[in-house]
C-alpha atoms as a PDB file:
ATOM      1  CA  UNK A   1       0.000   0.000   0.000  1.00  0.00           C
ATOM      2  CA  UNK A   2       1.460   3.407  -1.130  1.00  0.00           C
ATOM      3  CA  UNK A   3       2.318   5.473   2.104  1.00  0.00           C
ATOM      4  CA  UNK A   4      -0.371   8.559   2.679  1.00  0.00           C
ATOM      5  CA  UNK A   5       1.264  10.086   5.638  1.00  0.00           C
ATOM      6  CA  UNK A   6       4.583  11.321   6.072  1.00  0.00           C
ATOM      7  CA  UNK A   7       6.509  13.305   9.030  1.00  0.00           C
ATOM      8  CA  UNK A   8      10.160  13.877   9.052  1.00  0.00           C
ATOM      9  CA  UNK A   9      12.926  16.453   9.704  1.00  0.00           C
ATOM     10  CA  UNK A  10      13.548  18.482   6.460  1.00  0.00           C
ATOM     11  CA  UNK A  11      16.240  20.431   5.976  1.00  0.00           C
ATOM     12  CA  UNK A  12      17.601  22.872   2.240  1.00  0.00           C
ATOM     13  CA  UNK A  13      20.280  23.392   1.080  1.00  0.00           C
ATOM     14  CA  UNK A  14      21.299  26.084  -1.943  1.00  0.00           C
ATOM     15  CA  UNK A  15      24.378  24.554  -3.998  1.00  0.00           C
ATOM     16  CA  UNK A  16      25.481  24.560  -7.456  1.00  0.00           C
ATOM     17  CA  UNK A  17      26.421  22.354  -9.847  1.00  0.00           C
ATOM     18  CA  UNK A  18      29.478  21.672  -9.154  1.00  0.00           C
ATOM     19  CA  UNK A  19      29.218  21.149  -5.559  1.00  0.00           C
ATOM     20  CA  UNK A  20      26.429  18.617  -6.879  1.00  0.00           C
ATOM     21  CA  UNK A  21      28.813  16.592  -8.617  1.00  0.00           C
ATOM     22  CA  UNK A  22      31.408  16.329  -5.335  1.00  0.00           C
ATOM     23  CA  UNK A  23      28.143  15.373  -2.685  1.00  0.00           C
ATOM     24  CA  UNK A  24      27.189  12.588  -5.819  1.00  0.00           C
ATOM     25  CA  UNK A  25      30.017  11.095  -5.455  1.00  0.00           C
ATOM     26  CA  UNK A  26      29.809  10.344  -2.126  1.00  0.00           C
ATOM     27  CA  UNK A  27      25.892   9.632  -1.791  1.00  0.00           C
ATOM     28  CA  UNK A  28      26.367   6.996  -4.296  1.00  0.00           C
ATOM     29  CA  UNK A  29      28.820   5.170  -1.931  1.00  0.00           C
ATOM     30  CA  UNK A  30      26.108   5.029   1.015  1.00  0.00           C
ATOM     31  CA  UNK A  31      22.412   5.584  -0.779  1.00  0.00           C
ATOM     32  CA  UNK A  32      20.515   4.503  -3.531  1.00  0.00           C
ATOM     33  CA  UNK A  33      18.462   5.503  -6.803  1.00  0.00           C
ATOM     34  CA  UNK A  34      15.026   6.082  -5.268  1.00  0.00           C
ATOM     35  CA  UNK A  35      11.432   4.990  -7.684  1.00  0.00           C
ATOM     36  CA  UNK A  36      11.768   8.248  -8.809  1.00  0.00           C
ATOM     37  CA  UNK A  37      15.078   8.490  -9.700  1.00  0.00           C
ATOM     38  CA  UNK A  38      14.847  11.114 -12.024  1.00  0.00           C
ATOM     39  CA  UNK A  39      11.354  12.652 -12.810  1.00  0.00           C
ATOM     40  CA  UNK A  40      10.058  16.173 -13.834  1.00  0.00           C
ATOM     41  CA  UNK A  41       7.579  17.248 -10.645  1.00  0.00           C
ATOM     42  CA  UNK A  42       4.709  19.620 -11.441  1.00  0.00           C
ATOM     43  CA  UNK A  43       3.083  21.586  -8.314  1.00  0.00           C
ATOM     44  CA  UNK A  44      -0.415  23.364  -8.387  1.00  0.00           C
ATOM     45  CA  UNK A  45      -0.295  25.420  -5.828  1.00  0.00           C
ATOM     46  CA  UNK A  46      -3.877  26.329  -4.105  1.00  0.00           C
ATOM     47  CA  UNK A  47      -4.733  29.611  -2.331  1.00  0.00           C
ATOM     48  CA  UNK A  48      -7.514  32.773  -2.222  1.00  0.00           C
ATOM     49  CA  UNK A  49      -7.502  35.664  -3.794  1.00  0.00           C
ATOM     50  CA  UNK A  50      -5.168  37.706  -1.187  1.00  0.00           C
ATOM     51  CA  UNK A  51      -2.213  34.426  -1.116  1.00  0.00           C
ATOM     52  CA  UNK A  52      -3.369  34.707   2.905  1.00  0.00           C
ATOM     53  CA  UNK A  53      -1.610  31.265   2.836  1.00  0.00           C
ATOM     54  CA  UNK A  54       1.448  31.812   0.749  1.00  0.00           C
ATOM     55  CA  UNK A  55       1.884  35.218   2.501  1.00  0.00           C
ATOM     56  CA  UNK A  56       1.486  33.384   6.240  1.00  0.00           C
ATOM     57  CA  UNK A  57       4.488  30.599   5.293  1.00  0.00           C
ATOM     58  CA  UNK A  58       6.697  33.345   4.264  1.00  0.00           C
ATOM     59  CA  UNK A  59       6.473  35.099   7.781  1.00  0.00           C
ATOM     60  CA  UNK A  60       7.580  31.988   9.125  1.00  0.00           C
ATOM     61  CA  UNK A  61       5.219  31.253  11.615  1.00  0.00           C
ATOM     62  CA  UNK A  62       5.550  28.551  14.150  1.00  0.00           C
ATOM     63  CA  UNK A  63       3.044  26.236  12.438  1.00  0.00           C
ATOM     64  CA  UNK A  64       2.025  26.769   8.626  1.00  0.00           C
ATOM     65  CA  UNK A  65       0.126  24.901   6.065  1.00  0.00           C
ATOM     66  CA  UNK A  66      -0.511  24.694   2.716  1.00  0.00           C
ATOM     67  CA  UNK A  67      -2.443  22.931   0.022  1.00  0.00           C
ATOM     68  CA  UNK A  68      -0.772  21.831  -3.596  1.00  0.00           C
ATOM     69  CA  UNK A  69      -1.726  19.503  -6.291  1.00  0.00           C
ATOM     70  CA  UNK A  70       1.825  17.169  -7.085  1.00  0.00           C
ATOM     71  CA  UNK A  71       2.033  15.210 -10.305  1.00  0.00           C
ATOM     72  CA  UNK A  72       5.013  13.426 -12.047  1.00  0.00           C
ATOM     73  CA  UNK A  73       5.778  13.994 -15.626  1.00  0.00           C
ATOM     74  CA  UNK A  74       4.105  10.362 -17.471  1.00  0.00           C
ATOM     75  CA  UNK A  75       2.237   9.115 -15.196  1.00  0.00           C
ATOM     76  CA  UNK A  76      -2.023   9.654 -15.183  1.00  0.00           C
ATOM     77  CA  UNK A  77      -1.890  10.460 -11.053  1.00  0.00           C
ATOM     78  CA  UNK A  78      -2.536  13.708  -9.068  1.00  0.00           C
ATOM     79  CA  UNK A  79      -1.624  13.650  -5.344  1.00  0.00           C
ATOM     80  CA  UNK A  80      -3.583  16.433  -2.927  1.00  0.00           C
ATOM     81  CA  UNK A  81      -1.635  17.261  -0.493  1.00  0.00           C
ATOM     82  CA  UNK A  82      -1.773  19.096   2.858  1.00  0.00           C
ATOM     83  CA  UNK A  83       1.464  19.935   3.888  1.00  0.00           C
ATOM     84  CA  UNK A  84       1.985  21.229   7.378  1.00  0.00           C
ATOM     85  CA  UNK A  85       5.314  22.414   8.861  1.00  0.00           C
ATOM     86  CA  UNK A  86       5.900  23.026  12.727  1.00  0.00           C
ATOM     87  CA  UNK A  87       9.196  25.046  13.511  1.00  0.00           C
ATOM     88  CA  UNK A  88      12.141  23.063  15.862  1.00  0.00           C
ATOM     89  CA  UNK A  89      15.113  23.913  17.543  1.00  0.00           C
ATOM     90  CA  UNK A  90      17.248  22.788  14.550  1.00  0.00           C
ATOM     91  CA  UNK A  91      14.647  22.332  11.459  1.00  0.00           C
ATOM     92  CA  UNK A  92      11.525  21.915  10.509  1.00  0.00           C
ATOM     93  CA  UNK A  93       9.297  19.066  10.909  1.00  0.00           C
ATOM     94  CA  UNK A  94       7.308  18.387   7.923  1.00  0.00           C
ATOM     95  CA  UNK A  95       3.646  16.431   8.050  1.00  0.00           C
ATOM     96  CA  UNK A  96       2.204  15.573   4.647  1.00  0.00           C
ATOM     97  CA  UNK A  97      -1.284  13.846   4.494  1.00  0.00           C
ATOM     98  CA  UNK A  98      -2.084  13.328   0.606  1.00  0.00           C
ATOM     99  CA  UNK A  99      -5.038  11.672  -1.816  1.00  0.00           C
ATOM    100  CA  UNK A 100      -4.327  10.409  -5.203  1.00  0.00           C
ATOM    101  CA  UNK A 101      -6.520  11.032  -8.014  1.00  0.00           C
ATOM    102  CA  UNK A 102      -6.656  10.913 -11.935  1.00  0.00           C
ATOM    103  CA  UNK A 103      -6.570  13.990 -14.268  1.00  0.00           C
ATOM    104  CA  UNK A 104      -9.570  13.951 -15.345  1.00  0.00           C
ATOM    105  CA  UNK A 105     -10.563  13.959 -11.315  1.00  0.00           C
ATOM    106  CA  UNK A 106      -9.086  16.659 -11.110  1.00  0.00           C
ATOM    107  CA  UNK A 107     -10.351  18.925 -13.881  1.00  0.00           C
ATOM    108  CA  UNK A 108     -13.539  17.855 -12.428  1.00  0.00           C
ATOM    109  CA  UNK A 109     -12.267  19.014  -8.448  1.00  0.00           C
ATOM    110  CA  UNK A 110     -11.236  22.553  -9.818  1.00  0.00           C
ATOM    111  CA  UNK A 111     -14.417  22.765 -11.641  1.00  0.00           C
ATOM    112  CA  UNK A 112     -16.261  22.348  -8.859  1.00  0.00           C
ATOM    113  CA  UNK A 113     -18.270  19.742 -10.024  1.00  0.00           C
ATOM    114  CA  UNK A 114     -17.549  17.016  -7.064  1.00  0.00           C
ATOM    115  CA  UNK A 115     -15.624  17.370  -3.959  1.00  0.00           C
ATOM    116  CA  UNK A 116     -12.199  15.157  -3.193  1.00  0.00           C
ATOM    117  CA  UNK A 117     -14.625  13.090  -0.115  1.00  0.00           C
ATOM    118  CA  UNK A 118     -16.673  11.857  -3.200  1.00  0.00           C
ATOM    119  CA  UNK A 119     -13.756  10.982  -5.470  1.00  0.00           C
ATOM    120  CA  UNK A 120     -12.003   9.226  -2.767  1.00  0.00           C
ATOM    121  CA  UNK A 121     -14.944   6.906  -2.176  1.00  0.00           C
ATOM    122  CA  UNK A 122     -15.145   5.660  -5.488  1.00  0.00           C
ATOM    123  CA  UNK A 123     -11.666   3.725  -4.856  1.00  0.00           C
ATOM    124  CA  UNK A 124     -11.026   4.093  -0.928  1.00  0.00           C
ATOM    125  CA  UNK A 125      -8.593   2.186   0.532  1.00  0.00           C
ATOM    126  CA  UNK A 126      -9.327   3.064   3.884  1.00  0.00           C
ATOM    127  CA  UNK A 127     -10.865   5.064   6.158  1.00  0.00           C
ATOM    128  CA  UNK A 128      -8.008   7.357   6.572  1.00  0.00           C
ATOM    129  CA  UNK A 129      -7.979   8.076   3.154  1.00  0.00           C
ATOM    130  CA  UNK A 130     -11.722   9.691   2.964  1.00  0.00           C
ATOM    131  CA  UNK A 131     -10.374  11.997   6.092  1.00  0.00           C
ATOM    132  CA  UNK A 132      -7.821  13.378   4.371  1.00  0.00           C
ATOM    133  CA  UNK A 133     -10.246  13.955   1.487  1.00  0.00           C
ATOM    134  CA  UNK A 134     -12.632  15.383   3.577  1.00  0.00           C
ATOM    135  CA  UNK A 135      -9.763  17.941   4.920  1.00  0.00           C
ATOM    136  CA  UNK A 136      -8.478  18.913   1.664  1.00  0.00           C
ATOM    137  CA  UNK A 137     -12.574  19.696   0.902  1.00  0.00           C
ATOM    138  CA  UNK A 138     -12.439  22.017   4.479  1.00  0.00           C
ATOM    139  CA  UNK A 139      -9.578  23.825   3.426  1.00  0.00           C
ATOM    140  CA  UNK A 140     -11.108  24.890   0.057  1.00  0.00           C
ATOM    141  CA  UNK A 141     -14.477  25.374   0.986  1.00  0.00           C
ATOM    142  CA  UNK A 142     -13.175  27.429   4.424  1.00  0.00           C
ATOM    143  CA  UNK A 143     -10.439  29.527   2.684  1.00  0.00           C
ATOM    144  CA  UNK A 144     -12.037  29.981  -0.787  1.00  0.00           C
ATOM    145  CA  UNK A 145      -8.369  28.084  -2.341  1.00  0.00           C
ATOM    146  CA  UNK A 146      -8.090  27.366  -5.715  1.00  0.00           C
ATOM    147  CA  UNK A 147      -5.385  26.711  -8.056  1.00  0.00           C
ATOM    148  CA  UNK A 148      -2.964  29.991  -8.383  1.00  0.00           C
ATOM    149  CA  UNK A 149       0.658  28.879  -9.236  1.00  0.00           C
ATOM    150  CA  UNK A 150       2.605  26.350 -10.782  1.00  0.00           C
ATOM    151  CA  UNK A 151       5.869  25.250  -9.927  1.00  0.00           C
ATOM    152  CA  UNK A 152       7.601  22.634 -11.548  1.00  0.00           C
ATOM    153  CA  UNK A 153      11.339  21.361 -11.936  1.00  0.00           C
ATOM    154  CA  UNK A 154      13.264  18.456 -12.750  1.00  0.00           C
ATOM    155  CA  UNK A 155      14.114  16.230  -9.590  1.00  0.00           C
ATOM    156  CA  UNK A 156      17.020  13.687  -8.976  1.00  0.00           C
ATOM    157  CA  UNK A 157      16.283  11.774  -5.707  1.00  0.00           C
ATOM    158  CA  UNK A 158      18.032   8.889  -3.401  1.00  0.00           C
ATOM    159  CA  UNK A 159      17.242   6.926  -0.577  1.00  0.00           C
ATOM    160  CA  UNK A 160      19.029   5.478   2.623  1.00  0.00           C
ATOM    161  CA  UNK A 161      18.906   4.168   5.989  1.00  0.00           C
ATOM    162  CA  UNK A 162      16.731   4.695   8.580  1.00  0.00           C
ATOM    163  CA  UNK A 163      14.162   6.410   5.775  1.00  0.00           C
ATOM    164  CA  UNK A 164      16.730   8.973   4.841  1.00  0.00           C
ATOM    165  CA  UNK A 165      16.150  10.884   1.497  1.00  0.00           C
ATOM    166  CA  UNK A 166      18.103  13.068  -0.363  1.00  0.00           C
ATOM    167  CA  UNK A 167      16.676  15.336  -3.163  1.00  0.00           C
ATOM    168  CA  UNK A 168      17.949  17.938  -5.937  1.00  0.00           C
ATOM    169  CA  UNK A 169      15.728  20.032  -7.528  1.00  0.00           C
ATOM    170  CA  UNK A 170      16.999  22.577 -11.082  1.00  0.00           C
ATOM    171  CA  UNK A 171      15.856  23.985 -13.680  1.00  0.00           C
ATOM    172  CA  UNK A 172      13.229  25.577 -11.501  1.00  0.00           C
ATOM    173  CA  UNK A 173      10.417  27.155 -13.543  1.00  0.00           C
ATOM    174  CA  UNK A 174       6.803  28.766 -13.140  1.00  0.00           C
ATOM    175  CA  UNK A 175       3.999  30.606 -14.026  1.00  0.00           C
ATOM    176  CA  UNK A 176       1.002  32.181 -12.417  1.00  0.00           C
ATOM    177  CA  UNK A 177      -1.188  31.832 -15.885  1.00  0.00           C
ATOM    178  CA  UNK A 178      -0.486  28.784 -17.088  1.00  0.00           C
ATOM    179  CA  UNK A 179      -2.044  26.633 -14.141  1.00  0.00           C
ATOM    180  CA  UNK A 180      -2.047  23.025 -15.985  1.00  0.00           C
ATOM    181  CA  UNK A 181       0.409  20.436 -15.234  1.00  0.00           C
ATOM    182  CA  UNK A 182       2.248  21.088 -18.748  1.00  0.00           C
ATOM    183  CA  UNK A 183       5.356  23.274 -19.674  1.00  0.00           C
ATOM    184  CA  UNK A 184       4.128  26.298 -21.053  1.00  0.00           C
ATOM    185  CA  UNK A 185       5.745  29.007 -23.391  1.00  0.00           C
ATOM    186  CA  UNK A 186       5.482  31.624 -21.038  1.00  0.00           C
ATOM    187  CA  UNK A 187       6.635  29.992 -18.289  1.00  0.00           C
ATOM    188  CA  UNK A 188       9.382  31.490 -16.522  1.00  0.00           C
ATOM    189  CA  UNK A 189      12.716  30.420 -14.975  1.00  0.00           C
ATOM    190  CA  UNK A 190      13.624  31.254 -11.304  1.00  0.00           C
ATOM    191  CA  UNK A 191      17.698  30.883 -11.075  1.00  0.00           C
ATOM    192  CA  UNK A 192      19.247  33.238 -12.775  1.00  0.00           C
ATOM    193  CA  UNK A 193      22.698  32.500 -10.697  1.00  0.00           C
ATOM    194  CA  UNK A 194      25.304  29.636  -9.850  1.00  0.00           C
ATOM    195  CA  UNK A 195      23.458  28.262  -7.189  1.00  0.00           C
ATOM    196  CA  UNK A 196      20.947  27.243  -9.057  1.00  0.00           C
ATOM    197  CA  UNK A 197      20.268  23.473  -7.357  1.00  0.00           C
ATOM    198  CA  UNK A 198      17.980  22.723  -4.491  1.00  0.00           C
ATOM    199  CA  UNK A 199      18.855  20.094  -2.503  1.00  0.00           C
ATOM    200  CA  UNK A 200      16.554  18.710   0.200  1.00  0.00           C
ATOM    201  CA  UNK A 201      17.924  16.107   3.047  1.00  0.00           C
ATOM    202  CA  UNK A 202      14.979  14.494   4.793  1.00  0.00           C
ATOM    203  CA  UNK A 203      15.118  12.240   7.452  1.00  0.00           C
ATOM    204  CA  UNK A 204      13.766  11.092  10.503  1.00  0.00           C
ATOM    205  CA  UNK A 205      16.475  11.598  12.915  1.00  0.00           C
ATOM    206  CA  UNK A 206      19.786  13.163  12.622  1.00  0.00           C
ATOM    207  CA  UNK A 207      21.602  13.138   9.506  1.00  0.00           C
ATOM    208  CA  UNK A 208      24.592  10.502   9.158  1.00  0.00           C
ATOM    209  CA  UNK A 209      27.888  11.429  10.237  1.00  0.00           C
ATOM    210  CA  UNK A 210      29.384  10.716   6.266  1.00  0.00           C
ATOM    211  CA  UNK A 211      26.743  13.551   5.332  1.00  0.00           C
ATOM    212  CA  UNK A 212      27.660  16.040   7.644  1.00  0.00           C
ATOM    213  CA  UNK A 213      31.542  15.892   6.953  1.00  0.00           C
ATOM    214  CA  UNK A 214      31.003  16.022   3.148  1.00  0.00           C
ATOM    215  CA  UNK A 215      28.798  18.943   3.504  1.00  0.00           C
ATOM    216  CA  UNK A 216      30.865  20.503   6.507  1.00  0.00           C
ATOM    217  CA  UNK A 217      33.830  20.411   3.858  1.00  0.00           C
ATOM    218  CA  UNK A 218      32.000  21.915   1.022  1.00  0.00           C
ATOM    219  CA  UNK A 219      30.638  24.914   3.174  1.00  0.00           C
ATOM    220  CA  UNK A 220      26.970  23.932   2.783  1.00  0.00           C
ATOM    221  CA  UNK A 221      24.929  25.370   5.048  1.00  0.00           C
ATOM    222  CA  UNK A 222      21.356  24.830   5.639  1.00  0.00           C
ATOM    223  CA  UNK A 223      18.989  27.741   4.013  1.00  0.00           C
ATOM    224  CA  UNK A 224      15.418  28.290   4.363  1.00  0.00           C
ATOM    225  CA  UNK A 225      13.967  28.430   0.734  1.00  0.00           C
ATOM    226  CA  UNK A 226      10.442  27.632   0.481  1.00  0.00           C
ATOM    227  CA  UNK A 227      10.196  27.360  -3.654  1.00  0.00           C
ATOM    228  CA  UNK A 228       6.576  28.804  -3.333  1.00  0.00           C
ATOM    229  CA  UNK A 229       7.276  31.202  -1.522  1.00  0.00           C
ATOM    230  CA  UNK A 230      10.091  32.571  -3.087  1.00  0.00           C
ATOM    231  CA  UNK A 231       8.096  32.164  -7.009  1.00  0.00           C
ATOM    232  CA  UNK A 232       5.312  33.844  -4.847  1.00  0.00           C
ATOM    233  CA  UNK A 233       7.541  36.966  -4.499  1.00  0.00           C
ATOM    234  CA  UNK A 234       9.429  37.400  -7.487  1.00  0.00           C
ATOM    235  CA  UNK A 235       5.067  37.321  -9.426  1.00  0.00           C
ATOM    236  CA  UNK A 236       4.671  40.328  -7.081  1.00  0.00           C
ATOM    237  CA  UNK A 237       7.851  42.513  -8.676  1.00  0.00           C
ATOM    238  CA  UNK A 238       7.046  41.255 -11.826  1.00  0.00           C
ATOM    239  CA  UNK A 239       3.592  42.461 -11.514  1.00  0.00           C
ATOM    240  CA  UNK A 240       4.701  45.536  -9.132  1.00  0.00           C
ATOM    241  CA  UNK A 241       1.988  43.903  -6.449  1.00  0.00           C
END
């Protein structure tokens, strides 16, 4: 059974290329090619009119949350997702509680023409599944959400012990019109500088000591970089919001 509920320690990291290439060389030695090795992610990002929830994760509140639509270039599956993040002493702890639906699903979720609670119970697994559903429907009924930015980018990913998961993220792109999970013409790229890889370490405890010298010697430091939030502010420049 595919796993619907996830909480673990995340921590980002802004590197470049080249620092890529060292870290690979290492995480090779000690992890492994996850399902996904290599994959193009698309993220529909859901909010109201005023971003109130795009605008509260960028104040960096003790306890945010947000709601996204994730699908994977290829395959005919749209996860919901409620992703909730409660500040630590040292990182964040991430909670994500997600749904899987088709497409078409969701063309007909955005078009208000069913809810997620009555999707979900035409294929439930279980009971937990239909209260996810039921909070994804509470969200968007509660803070009038609906689909306002895509984010998408191309995304290498390992796994290791004890649930650890590494993940780099480039060729970061998005758009604020085009709201489809498709690369559109007016899409626009993010980096514009060197350090133009994302890399994400995820685990459930501390990270291994082999990780922390490698990255001690490299000078990579942890960074907070939410990629919705940061897309979020360069739309209002662009726009001169």
């Amino acid at each position: 059974m595919e796993t619907k509920v996830f909480d673990r320690v995340e921590k980002k990291y802004l590197i470049t290329s080249a620092q890529k290439k060292k870290l690979l060389k290492t995480i090779k030695k000690y992890m492994q090619p996850d399902g996904y090795h290599k994959s193009e992610v698309y993220n529909i990002y859901f909010d109201n009119d005023n971003y109130d929830l795009i605008i509260q994760s960028i104040d960096h509140p003790e306890f945010k949350e947000k709601l996204r639509a994730r699908s994977y270039g290829g395959y005919d599956r749209v996860f919901l997702e409620i992703k909730t993040k409660i500040k630590g002493i040292d990182a964040n702890v991430g909670y994500k509680r997600r749904v899987m639906i088709t497409h078409k699903d969701f063309a007909e979720l955005v078009d208000g023409k069913t809810t997620l609670a009555e999707l979900s119970a035409r294929s439930i697994e279980n009971n937990n599944d239909l209260q996810i559903a039921k909070e994804v429907d509470y969200l968007i009924s509660h803070f009038n959400l609906k689909p306002k930015i895509l984010v998408y980018y191309d995304r290498e990913s390992y796994k290791g012990e004890d649930n650890l998961r590494i993940t780099f993220d480039e060729n970061l792109k998005y758009s604020h019109q085009n709201l489809s999970f498709t690369k559109g013409k007016r899409d626009k790229i993010y980096f514009k500088d060197k350090r133009n890889v994302i890399m994400e370490v995820k685990a459930h405890g501390i990270i291994p000591l082999w990780l922390a010298e490698i990255m001690s010697a490299e000078k990579i430091y942890p960074q907070q970089f939410s990629k919705i939030g940061k897309v979020y502010e360069k739309i209002r420049k662009e726009n001169n919001v």
